[in-house]
N, C-alpha and C. Protein backbone atom coordinates (compact mmCIF):
# COMPACT_ATOMS: atom_id res chain seq x y z
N UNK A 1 35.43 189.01 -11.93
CA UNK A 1 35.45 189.02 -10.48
C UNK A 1 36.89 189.06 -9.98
N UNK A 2 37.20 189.88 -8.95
CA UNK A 2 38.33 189.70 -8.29
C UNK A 2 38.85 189.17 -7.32
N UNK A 3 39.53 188.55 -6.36
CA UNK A 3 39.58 188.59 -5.11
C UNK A 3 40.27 188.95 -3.95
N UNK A 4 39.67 189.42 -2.89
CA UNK A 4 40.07 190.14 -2.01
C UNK A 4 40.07 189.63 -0.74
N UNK A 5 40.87 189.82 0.09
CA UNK A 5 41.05 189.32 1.54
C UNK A 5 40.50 190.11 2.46
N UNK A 6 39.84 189.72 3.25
CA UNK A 6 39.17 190.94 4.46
C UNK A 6 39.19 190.92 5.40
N UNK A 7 39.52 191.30 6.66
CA UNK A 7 39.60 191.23 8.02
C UNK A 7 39.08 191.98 8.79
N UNK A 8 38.40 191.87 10.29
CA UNK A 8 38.07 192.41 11.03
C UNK A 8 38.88 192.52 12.35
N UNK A 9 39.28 193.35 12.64
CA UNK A 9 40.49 193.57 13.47
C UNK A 9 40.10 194.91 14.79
N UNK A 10 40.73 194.02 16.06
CA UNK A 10 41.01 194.97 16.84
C UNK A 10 41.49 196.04 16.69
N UNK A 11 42.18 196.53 15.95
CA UNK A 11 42.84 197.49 15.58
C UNK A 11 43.82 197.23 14.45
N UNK A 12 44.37 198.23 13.31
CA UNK A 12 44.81 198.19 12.28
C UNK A 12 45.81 197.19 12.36
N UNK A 13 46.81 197.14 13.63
CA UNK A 13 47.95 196.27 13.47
C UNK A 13 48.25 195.29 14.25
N UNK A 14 46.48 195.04 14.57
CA UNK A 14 46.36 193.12 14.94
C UNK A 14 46.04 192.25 13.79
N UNK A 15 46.80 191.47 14.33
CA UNK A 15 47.04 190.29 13.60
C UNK A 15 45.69 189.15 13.38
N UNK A 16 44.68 188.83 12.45
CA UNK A 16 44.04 188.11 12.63
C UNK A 16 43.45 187.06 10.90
N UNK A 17 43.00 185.93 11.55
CA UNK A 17 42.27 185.39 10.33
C UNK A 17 41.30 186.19 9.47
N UNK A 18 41.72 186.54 8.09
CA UNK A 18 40.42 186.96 7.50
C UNK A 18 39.64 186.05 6.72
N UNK A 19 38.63 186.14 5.64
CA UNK A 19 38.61 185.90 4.99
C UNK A 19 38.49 185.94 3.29
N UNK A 20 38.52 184.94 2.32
CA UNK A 20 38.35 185.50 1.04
C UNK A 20 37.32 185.31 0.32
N UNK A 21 37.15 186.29 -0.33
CA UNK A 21 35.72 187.11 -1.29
C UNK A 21 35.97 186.97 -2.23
N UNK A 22 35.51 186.76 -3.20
CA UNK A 22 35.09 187.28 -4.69
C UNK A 22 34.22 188.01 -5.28
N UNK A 23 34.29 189.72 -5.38
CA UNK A 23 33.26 190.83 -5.92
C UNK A 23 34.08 191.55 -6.98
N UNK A 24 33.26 192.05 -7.57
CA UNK A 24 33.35 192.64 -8.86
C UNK A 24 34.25 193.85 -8.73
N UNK A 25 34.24 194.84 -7.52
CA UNK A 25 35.20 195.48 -7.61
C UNK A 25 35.51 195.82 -6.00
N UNK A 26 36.30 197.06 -5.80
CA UNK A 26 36.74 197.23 -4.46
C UNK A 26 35.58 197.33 -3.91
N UNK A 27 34.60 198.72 -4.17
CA UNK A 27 33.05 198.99 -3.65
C UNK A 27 32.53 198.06 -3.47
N UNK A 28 32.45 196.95 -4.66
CA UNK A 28 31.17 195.92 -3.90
C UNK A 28 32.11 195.29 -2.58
N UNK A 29 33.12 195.05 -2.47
CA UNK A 29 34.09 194.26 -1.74
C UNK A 29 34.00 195.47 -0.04
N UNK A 30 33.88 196.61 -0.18
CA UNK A 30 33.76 197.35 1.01
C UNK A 30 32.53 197.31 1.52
N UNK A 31 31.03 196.99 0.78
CA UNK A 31 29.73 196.52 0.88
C UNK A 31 29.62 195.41 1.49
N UNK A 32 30.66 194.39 1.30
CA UNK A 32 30.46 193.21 1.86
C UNK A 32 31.25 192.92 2.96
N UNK A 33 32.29 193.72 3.49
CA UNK A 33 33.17 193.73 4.45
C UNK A 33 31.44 194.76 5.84
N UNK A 34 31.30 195.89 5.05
CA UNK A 34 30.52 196.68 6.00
C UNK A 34 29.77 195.78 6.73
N UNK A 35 28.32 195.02 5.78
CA UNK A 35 27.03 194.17 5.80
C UNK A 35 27.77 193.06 7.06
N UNK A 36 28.86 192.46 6.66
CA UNK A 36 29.07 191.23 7.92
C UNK A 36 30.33 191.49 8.61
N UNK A 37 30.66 192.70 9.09
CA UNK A 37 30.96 193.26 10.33
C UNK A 37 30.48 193.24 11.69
N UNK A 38 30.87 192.03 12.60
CA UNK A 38 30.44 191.85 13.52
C UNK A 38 29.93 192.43 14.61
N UNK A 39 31.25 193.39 15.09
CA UNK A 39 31.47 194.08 16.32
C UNK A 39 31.49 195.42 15.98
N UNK A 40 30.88 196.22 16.49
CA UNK A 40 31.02 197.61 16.65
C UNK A 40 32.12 198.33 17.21
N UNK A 41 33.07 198.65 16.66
CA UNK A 41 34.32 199.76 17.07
C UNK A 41 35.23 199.13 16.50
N UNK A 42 35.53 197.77 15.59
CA UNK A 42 36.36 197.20 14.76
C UNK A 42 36.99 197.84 13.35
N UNK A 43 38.21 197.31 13.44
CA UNK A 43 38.62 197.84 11.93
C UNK A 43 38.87 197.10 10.82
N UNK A 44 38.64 197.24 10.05
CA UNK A 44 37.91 196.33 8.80
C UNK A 44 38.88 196.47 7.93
N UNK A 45 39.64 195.41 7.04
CA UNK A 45 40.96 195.91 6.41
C UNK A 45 40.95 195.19 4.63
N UNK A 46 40.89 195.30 3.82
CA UNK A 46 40.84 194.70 2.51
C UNK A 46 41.95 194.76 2.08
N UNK A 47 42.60 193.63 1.42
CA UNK A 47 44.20 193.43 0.66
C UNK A 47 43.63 192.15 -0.74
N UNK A 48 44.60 192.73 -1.17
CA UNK A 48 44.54 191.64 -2.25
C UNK A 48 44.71 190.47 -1.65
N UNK A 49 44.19 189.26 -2.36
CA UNK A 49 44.65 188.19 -1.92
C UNK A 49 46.20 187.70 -2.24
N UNK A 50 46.38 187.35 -3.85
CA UNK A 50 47.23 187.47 -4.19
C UNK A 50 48.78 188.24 -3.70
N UNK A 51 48.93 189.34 -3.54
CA UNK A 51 50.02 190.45 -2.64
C UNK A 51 49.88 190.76 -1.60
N UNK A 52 48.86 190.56 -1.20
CA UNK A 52 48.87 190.85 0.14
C UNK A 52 48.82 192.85 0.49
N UNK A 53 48.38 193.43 -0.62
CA UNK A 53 48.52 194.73 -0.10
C UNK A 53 46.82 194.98 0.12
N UNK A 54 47.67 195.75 1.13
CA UNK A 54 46.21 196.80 1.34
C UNK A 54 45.72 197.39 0.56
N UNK A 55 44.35 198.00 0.82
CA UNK A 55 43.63 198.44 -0.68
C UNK A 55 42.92 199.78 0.05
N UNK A 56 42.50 199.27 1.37
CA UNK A 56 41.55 200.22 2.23
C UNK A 56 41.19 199.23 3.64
N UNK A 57 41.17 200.65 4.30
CA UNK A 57 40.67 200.23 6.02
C UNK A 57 39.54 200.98 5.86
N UNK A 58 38.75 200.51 7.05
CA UNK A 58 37.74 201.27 7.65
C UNK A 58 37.77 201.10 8.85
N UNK A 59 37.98 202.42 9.74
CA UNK A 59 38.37 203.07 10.71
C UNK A 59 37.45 204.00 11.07
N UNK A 60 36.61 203.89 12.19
CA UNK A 60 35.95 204.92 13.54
C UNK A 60 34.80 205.16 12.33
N UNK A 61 34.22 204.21 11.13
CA UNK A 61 33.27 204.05 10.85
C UNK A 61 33.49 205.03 8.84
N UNK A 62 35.19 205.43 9.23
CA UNK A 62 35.57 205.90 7.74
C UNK A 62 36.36 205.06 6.78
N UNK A 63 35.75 204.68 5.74
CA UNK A 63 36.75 203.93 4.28
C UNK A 63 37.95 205.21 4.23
N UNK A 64 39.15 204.38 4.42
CA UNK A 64 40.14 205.25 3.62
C UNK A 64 40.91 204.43 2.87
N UNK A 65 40.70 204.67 1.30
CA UNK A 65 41.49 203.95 0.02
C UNK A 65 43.05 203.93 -0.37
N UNK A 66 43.19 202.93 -0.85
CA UNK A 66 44.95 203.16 -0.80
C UNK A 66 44.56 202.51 -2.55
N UNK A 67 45.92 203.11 -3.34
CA UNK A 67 45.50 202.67 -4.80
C UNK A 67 45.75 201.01 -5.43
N UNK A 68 44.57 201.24 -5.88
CA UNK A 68 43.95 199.94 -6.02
C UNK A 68 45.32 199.43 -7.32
N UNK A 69 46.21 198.46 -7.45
CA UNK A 69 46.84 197.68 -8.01
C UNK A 69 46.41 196.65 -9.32
């Protein structure tokens, strides 16, 4: 299992509390960001926990991947 940080955000470069997951890989981790996505028109952001990098957003309802570390 890995873990990943997730956020739901006004937009890519607000600032907000996420929280942390533990799934088996990025996919299950974008499955579980999708499923408890609150608000409709939000952007959804996954980083490592550990580094803090980004991994992937989801934006206007599209995953776009950044390489996984």
């Amino acid at each position: 299992m890995t873990t990943y940080y997730i956020t739901e955000k006004q937009n890519q470069e607000s600032v907000r509390q996420g929280k942390t997951v533990e799934c088996k890989d990025l996919a299950a981790a974008k499955r579980h960001a999708t499923k408890n996505q609150c608000f409709h028109g939000t952007v959804l952001t996954i980083e490592t926990s550990e580094l803090g990098d980004m991994l992937a957003v989801k934006k206007d309802g599209k995953w776009r991947t950044f390489s996984e570390r």
